[in-house]
PDB file of N, CA and C in Angstrom:
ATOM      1  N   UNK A   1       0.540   8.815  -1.823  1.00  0.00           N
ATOM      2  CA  UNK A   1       1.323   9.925  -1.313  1.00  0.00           C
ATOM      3  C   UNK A   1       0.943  11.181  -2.073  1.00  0.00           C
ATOM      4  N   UNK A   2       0.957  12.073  -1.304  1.00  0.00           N
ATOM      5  CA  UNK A   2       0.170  13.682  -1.984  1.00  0.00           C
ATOM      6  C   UNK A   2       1.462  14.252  -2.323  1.00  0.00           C
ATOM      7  N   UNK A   3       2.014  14.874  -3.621  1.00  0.00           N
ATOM      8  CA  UNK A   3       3.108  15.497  -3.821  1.00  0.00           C
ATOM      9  C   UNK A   3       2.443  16.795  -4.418  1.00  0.00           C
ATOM     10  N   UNK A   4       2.898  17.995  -4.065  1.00  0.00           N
ATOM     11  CA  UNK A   4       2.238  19.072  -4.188  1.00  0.00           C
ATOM     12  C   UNK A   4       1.220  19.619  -5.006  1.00  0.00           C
ATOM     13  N   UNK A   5      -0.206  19.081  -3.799  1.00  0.00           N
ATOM     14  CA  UNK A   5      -1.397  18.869  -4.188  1.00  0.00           C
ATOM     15  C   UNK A   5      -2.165  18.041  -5.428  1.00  0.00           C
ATOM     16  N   UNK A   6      -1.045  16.419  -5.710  1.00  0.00           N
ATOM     17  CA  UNK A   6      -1.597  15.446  -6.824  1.00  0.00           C
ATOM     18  C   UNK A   6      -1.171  14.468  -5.976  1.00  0.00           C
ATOM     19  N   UNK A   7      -1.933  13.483  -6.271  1.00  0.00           N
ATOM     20  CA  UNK A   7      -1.666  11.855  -6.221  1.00  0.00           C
ATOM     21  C   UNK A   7      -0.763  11.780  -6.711  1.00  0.00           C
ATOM     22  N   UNK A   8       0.416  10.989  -6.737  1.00  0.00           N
ATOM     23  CA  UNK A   8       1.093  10.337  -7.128  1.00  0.00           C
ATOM     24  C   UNK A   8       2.043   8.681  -6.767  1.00  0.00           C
ATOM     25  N   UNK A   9       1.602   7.839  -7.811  1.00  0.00           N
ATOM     26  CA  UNK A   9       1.889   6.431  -7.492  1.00  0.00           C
ATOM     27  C   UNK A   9       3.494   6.338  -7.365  1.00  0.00           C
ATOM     28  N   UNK A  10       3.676   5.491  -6.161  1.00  0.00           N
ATOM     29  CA  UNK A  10       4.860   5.544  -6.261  1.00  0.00           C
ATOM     30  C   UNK A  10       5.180   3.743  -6.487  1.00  0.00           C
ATOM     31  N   UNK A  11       4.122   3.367  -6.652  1.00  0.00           N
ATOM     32  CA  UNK A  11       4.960   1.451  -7.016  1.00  0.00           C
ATOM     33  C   UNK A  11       3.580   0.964  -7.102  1.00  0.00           C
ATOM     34  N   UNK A  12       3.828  -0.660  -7.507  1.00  0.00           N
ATOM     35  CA  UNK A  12       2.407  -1.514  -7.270  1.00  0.00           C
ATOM     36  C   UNK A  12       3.025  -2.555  -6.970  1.00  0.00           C
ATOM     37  N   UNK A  13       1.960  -3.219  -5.834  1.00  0.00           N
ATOM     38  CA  UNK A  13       2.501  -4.299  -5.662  1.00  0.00           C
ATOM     39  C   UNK A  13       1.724  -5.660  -5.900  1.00  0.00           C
ATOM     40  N   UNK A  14       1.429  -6.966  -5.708  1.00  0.00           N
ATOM     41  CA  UNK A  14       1.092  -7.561  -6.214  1.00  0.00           C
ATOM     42  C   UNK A  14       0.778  -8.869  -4.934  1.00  0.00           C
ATOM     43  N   UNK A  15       1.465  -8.436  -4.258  1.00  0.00           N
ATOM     44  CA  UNK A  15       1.359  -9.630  -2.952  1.00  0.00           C
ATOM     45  C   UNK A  15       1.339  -8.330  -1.135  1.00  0.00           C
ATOM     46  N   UNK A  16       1.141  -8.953  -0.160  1.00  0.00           N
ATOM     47  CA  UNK A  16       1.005  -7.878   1.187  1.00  0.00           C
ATOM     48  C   UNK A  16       2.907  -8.422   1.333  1.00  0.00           C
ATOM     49  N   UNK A  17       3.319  -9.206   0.753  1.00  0.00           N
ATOM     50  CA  UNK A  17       4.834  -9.288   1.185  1.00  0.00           C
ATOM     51  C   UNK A  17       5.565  -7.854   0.197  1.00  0.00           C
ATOM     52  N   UNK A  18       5.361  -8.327  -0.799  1.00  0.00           N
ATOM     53  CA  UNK A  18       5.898  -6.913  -1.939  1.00  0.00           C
ATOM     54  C   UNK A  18       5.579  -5.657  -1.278  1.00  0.00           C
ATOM     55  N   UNK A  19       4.382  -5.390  -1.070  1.00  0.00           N
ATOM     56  CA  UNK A  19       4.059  -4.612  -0.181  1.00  0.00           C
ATOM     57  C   UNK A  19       5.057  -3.738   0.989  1.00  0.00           C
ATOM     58  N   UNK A  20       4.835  -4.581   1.948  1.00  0.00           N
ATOM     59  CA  UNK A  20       5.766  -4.847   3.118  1.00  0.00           C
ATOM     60  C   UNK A  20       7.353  -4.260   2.585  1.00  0.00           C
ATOM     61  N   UNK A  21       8.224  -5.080   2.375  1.00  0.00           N
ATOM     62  CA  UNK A  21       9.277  -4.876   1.583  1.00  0.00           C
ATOM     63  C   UNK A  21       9.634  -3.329   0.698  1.00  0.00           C
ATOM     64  N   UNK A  22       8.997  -2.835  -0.320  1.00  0.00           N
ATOM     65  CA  UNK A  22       8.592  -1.553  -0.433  1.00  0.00           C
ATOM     66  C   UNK A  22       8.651  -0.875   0.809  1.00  0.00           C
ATOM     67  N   UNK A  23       7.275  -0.470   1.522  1.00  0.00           N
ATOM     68  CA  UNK A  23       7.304   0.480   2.594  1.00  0.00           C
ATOM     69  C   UNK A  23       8.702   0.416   3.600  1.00  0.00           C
ATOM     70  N   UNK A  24       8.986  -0.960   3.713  1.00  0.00           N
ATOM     71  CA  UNK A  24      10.180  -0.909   4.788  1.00  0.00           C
ATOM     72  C   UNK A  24      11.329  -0.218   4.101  1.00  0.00           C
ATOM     73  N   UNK A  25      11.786  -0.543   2.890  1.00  0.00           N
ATOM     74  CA  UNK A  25      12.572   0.343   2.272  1.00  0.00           C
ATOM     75  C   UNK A  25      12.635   1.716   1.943  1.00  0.00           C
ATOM     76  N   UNK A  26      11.358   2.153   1.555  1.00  0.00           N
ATOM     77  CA  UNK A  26      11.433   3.767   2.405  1.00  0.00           C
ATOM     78  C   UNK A  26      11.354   4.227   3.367  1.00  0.00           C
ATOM     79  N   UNK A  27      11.661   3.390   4.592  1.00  0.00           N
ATOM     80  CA  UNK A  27      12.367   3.776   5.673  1.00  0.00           C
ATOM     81  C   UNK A  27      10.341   4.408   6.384  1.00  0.00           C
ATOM     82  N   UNK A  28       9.238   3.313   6.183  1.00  0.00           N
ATOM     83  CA  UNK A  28       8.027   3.969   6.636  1.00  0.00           C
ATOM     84  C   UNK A  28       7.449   2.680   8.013  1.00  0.00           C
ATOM     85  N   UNK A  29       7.661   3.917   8.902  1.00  0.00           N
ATOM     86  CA  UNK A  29       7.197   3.177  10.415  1.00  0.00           C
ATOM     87  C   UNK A  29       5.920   2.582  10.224  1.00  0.00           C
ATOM     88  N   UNK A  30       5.809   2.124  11.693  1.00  0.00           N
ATOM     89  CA  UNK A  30       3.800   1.544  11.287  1.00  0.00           C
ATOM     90  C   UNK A  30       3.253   1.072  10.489  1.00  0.00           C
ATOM     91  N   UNK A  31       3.924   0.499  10.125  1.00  0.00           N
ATOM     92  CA  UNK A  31       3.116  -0.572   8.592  1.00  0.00           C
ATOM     93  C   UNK A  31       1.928  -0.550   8.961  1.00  0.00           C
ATOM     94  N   UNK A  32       1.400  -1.343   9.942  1.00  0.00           N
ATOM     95  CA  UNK A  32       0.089  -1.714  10.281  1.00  0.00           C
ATOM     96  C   UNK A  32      -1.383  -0.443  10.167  1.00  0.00           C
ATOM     97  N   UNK A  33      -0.675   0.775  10.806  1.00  0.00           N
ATOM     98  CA  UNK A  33      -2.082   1.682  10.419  1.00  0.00           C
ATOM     99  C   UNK A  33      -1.552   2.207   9.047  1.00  0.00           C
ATOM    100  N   UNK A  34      -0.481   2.452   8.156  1.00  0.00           N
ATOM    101  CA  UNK A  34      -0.071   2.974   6.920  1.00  0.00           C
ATOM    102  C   UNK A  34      -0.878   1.857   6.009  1.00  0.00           C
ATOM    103  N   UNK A  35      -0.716   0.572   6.378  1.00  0.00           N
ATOM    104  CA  UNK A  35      -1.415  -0.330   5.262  1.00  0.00           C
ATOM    105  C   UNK A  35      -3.098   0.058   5.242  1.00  0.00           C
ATOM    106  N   UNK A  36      -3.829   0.156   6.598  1.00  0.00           N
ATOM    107  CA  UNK A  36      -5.147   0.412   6.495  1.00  0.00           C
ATOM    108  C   UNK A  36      -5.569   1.873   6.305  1.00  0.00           C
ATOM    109  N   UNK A  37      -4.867   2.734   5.576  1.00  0.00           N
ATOM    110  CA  UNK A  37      -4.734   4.506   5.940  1.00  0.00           C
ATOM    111  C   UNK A  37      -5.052   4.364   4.240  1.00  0.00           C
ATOM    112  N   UNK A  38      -6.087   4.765   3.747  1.00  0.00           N
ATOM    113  CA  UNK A  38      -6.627   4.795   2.134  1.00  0.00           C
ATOM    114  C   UNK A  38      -5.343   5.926   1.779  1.00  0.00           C
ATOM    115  N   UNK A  39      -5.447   7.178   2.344  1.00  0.00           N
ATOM    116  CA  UNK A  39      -4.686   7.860   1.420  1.00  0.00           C
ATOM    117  C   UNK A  39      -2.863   7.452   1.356  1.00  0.00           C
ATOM    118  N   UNK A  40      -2.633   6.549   1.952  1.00  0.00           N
ATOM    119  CA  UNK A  40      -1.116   5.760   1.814  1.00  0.00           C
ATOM    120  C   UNK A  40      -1.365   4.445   0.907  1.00  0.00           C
ATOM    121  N   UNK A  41      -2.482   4.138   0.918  1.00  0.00           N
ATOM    122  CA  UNK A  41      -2.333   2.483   0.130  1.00  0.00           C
ATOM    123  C   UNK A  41      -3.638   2.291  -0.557  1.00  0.00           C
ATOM    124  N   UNK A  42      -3.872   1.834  -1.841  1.00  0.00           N
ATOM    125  CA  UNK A  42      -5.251   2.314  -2.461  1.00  0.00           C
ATOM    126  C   UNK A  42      -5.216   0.329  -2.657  1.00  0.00           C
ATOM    127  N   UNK A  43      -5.747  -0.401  -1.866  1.00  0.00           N
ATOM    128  CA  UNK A  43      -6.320  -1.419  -2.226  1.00  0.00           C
ATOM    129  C   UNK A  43      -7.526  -1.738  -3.014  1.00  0.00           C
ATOM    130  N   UNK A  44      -6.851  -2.091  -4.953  1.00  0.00           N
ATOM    131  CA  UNK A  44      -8.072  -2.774  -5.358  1.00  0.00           C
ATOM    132  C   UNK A  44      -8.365  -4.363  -5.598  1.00  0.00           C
ATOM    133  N   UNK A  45      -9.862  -4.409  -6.176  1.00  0.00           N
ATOM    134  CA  UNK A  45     -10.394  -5.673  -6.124  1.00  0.00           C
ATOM    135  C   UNK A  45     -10.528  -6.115  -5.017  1.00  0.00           C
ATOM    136  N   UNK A  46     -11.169  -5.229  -3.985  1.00  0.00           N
ATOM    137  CA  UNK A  46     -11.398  -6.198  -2.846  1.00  0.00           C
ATOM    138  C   UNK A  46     -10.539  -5.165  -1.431  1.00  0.00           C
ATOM    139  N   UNK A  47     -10.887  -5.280  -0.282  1.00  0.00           N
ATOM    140  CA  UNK A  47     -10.225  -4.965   1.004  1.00  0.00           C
ATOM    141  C   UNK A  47      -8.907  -5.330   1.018  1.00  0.00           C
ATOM    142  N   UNK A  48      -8.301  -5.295   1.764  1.00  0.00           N
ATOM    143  CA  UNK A  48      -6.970  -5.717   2.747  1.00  0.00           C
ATOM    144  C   UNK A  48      -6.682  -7.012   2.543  1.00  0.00           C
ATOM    145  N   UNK A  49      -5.745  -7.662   2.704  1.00  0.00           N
ATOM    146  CA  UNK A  49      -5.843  -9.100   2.688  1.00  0.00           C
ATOM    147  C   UNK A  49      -7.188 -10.085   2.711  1.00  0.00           C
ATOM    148  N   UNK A  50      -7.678  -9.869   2.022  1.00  0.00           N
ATOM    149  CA  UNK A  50      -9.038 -10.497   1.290  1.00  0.00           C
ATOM    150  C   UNK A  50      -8.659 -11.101   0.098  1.00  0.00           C
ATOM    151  N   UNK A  51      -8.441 -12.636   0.003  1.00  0.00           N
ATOM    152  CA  UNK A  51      -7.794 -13.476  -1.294  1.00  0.00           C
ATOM    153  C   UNK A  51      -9.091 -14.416  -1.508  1.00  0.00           C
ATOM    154  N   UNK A  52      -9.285 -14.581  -3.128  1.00  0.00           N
ATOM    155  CA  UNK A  52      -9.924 -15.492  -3.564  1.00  0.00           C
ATOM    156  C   UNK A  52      -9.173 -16.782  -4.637  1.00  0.00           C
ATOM    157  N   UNK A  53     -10.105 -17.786  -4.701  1.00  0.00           N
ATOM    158  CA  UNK A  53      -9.708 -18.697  -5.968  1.00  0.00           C
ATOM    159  C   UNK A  53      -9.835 -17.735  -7.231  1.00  0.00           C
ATOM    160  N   UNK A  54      -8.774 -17.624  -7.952  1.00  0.00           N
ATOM    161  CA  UNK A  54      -8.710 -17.448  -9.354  1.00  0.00           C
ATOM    162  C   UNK A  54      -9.681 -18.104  -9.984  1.00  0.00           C
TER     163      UNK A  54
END
């Protein structure tokens, strides 16, 4: 989220459910293009729901 003209993190999450849960609680429509929208969701280690063996 851009707050006047900086990045700023507003949570981390750790699973696409935590995720989920978060956005719905700030009251944010469209999950589906907000999750794939880089400047709303900075997925690291990897894409989108992309899981490996530990």
């Amino acid at each position: 989220m851009r707050s006047s003209d900086r990045d700023e993190i507003l949570g981390t999450s750790h699973s696409d459910h935590g995720l989920v849960v978060f956005l719905e609680g700030a009251g944010v429509d469209a999950l589906e293009s907000v999750l794939a929208d880089p400047q709303w969701v900075e997925w690291r280690d990897g894409p989108a729901h992309e899981f490996s063996a530990a």
